[in-house]
C-alpha atoms as a PDB file:
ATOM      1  CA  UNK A   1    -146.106  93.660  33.881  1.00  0.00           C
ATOM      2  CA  UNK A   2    -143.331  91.162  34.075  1.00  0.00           C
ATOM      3  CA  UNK A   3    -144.004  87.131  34.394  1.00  0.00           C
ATOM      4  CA  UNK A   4    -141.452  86.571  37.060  1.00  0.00           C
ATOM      5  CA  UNK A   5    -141.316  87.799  40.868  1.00  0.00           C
ATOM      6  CA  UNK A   6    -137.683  87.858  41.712  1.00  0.00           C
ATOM      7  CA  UNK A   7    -136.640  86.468  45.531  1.00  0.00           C
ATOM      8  CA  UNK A   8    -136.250  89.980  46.572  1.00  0.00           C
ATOM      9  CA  UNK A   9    -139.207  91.442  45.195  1.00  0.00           C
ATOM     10  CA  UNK A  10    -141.001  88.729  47.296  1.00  0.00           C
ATOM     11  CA  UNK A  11    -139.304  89.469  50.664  1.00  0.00           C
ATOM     12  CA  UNK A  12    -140.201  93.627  49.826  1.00  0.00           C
ATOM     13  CA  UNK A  13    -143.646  92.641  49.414  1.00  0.00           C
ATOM     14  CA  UNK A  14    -143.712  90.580  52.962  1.00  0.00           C
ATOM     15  CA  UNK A  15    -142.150  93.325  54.030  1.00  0.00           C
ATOM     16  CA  UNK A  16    -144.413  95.706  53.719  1.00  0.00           C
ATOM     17  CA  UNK A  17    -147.466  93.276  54.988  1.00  0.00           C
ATOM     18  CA  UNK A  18    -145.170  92.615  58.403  1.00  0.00           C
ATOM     19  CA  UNK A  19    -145.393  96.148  58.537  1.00  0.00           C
ATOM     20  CA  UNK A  20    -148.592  97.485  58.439  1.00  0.00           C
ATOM     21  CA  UNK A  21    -150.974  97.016  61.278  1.00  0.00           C
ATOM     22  CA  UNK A  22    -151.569  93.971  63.054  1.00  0.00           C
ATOM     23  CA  UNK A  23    -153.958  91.527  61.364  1.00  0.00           C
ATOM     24  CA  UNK A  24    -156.481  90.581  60.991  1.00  0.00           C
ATOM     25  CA  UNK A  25    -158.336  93.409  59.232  1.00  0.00           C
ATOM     26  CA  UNK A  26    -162.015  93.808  58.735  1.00  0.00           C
ATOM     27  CA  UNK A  27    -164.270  95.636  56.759  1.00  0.00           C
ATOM     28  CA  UNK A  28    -167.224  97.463  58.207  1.00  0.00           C
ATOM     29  CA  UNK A  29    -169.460  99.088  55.709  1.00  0.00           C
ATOM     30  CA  UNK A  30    -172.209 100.804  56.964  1.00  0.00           C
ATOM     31  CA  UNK A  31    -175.689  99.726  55.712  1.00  0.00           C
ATOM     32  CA  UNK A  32    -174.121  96.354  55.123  1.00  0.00           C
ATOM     33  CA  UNK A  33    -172.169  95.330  58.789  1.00  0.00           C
ATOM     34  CA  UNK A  34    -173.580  97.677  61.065  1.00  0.00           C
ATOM     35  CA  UNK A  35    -176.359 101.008  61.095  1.00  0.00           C
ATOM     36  CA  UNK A  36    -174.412 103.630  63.167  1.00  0.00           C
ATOM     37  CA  UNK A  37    -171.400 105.647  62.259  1.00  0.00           C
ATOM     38  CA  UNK A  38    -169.388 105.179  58.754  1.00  0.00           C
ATOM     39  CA  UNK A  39    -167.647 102.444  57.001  1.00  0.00           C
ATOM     40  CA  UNK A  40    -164.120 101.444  58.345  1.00  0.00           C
ATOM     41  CA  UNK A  41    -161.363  98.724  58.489  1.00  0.00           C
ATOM     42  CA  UNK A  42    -160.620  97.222  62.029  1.00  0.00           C
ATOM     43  CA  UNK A  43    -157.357  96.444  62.663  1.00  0.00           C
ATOM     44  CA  UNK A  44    -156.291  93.753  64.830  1.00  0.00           C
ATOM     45  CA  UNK A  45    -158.142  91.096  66.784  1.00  0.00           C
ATOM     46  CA  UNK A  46    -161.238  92.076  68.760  1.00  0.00           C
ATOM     47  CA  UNK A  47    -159.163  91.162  72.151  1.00  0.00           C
ATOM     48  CA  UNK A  48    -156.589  93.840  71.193  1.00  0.00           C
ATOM     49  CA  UNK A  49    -158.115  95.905  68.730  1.00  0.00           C
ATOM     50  CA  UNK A  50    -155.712  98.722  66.407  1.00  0.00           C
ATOM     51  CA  UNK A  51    -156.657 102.019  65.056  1.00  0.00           C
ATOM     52  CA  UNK A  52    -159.405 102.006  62.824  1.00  0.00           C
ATOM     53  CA  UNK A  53    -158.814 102.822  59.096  1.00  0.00           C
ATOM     54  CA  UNK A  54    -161.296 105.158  57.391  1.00  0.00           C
ATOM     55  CA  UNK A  55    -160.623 105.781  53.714  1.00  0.00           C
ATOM     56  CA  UNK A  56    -162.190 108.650  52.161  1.00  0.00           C
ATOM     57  CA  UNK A  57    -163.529 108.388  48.304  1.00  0.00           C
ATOM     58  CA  UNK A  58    -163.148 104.327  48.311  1.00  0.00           C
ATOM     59  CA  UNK A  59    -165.791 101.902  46.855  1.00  0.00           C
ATOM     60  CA  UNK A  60    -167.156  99.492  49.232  1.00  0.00           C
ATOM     61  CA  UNK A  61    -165.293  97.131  46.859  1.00  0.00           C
ATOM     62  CA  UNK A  62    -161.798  98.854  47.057  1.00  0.00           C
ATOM     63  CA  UNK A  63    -162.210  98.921  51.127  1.00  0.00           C
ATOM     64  CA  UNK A  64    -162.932  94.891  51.015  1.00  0.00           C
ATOM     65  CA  UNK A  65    -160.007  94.906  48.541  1.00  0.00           C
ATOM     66  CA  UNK A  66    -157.620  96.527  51.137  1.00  0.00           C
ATOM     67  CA  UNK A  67    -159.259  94.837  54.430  1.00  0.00           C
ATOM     68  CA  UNK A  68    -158.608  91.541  52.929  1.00  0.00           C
ATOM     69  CA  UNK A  69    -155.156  92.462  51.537  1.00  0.00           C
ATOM     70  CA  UNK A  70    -153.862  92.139  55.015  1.00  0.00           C
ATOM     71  CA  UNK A  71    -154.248  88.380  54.852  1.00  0.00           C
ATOM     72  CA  UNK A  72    -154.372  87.579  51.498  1.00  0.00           C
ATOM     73  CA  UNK A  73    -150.704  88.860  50.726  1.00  0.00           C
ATOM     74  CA  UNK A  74    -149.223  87.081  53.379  1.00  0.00           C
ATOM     75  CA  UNK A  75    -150.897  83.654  52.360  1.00  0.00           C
ATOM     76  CA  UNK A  76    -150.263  83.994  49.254  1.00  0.00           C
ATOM     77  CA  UNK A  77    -146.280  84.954  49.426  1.00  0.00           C
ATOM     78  CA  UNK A  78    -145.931  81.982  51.545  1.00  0.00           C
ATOM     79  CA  UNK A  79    -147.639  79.777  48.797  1.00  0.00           C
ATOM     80  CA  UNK A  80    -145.308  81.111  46.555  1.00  0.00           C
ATOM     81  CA  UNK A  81    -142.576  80.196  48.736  1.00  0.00           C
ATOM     82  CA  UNK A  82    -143.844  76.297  48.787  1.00  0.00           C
ATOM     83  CA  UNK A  83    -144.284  76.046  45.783  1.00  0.00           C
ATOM     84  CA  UNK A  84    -141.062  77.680  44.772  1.00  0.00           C
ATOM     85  CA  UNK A  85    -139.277  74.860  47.298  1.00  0.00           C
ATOM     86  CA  UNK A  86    -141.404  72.280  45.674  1.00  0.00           C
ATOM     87  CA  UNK A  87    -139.652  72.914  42.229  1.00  0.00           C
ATOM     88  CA  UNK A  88    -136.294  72.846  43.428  1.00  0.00           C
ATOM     89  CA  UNK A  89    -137.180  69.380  44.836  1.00  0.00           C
ATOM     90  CA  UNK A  90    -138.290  68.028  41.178  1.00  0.00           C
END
């Protein structure tokens, strides 16, 4: 693995995250959020909920993983991004 994220390796990855579903996503494991039914990501807000996203052969840790991804990459390309313009200001 390299040490440096290039500019455009940084806009492919927010790329991708703009295009996947609409966030937020949210994990719902079964035994642990709710007692009906099987475990599943919600996409979207509850006001204008997406297609649900049901993995097959994932840990309950890989589908938090994934379910959080959806927010997680976005934050944290645009803290790279601030911090990137905060070095060109030193």
């Amino acid at each position: 693995m390299k040490d440096i994220l290039s500019d455009a390796e940084l806009t492919e990855i927010e790329s991708r995250a703009n295009r996947a579903s609409r966030g937020p996503w949210r994990s719902y494991v079964e035994g642990r959020d709710h007692t009906s039914g099987s475990s599943f990501i919600m996409t979207g807000p509850e006001e204008m909920r997406g297609q649900d996203i049901e993995l097959a052969g994932a840990s309950v840790a890989d589908q938090d993983f994934l379910a959080g991804a959806r927010q997680d990459i976005p934050a944290l390309v645009n803290e790279v991004r601030r911090l990137r313009a905060l070095l060109r200001v030193v």
